[in-house]
Protein backbone atom coordinates (compact mmCIF):
# COMPACT_ATOMS: atom_id res chain seq x y z
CA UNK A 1 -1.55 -1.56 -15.24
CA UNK A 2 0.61 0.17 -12.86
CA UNK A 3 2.75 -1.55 -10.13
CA UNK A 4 3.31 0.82 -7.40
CA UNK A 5 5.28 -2.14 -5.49
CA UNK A 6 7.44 -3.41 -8.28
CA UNK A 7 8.14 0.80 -9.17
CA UNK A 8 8.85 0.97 -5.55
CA UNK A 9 11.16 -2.08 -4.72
CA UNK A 10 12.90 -1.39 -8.64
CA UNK A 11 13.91 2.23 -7.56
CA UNK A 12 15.20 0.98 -3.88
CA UNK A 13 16.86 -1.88 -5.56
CA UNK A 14 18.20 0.52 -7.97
CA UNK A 15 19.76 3.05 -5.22
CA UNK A 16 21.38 -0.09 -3.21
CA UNK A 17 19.30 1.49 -0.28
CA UNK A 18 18.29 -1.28 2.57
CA UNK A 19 14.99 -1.24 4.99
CA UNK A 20 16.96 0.15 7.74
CA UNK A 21 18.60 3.08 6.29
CA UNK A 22 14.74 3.82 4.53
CA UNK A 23 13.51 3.64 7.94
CA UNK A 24 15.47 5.66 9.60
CA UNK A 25 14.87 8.64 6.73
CA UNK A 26 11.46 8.16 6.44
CA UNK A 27 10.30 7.70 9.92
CA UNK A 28 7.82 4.92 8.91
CA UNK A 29 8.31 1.30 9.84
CA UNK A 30 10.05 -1.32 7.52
CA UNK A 31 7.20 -4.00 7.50
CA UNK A 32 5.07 -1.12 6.35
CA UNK A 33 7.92 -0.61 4.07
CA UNK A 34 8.10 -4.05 3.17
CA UNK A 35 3.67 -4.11 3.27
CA UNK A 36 4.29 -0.94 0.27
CA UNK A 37 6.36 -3.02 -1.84
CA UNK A 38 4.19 -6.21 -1.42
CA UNK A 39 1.08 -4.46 -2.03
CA UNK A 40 0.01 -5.87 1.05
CA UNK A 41 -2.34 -2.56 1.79
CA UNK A 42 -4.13 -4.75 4.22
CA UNK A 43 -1.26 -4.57 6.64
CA UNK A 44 -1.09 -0.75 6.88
CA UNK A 45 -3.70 1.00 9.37
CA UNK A 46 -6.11 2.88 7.55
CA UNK A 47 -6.52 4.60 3.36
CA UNK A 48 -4.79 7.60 5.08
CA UNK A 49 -1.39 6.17 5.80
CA UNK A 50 -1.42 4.31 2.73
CA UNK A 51 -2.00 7.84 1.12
CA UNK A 52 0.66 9.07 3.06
CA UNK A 53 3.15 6.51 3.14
CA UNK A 54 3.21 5.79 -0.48
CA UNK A 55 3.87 9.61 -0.80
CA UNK A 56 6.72 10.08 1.45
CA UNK A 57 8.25 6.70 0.31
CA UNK A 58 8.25 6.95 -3.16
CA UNK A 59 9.35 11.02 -2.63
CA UNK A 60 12.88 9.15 -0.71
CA UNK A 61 13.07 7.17 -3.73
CA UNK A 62 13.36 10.27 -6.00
CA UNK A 63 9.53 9.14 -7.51
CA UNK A 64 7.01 11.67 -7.91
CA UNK A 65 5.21 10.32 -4.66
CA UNK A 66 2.31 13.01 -5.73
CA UNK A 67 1.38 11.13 -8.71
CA UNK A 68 2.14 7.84 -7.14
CA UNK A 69 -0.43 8.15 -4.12
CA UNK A 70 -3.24 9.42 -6.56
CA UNK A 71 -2.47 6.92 -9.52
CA UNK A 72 -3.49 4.36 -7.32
CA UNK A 73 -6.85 3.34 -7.58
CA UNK A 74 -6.29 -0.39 -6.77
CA UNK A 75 -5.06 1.01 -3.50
CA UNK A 76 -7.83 2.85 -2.30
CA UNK A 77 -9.93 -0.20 -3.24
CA UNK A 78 -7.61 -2.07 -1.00
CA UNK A 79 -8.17 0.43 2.23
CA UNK A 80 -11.20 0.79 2.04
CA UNK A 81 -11.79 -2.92 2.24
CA UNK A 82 -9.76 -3.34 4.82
CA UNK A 83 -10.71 -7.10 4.87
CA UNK A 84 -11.14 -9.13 7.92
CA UNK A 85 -11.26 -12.49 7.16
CA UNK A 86 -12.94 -15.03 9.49
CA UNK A 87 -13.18 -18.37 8.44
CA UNK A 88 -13.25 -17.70 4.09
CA UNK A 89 -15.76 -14.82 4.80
CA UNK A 90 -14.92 -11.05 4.46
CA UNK A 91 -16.43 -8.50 5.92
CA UNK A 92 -17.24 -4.69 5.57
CA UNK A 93 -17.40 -2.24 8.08
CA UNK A 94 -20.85 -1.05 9.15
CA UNK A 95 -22.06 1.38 6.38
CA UNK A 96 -19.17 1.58 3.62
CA UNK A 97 -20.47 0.37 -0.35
CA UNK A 98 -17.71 -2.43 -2.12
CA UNK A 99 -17.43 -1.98 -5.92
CA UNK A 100 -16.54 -5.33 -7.40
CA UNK A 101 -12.83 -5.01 -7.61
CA UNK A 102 -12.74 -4.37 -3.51
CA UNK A 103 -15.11 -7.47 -3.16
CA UNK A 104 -12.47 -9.56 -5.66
CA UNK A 105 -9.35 -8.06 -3.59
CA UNK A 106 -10.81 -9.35 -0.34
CA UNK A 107 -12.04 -12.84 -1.64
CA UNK A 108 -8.07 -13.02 -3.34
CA UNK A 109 -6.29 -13.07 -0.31
């Protein structure tokens, strides 16, 4: 299965480049940076930015950030979840359908 965090944090590992310096070229903040690279898609604001942010991150890293935001199935899961956890229970925005992997993301974390 693909990684997009590992294929992220490998190629800025790789290029010796630092949160700061990505930062500053990308325009887009280091903990959702660091959120990218973690896979923690529940930190980012909605399945646009993830979209977007994967794409313009992964294009600084010399990726093909095209391919990358599209690939990534497991991510759009992930947004669309968009768990909010209260007390072990997730919950769904009003009106929006879970396949199982979404339901198995949320329960995960």
């Amino acid at each position: 299965m693909f990684e997009i965090g590992n294929s992220l944090r490998e190629a800025r590992v790789r290029q010796q480049l630092d949160f700061p310096e990505l930062e500053h070229s990308t325009k887009i903040r280091a903990k959702y940076l660091r959120a990218l690279e973690d896979e923690r898609f529940e930190l980012l604001p909605s399945h646009t930015y993830i979209k977007g942010f994967l794409r313009s991150y992964a294009d600084s890293l010399g990726l093909d950030g095209s391919s990358t935001s599209t690939s990534t199935t497991r991510v759009s899961s992930a947004a669309r979840t968009r768990c909010k956890s209260t007390h072990g229970v997730c919950r769904q925005p009003a009106g929006e359908r879970t396949s199982a992997a979404s339901r198995a993301w949320c329960s995960s974390r």
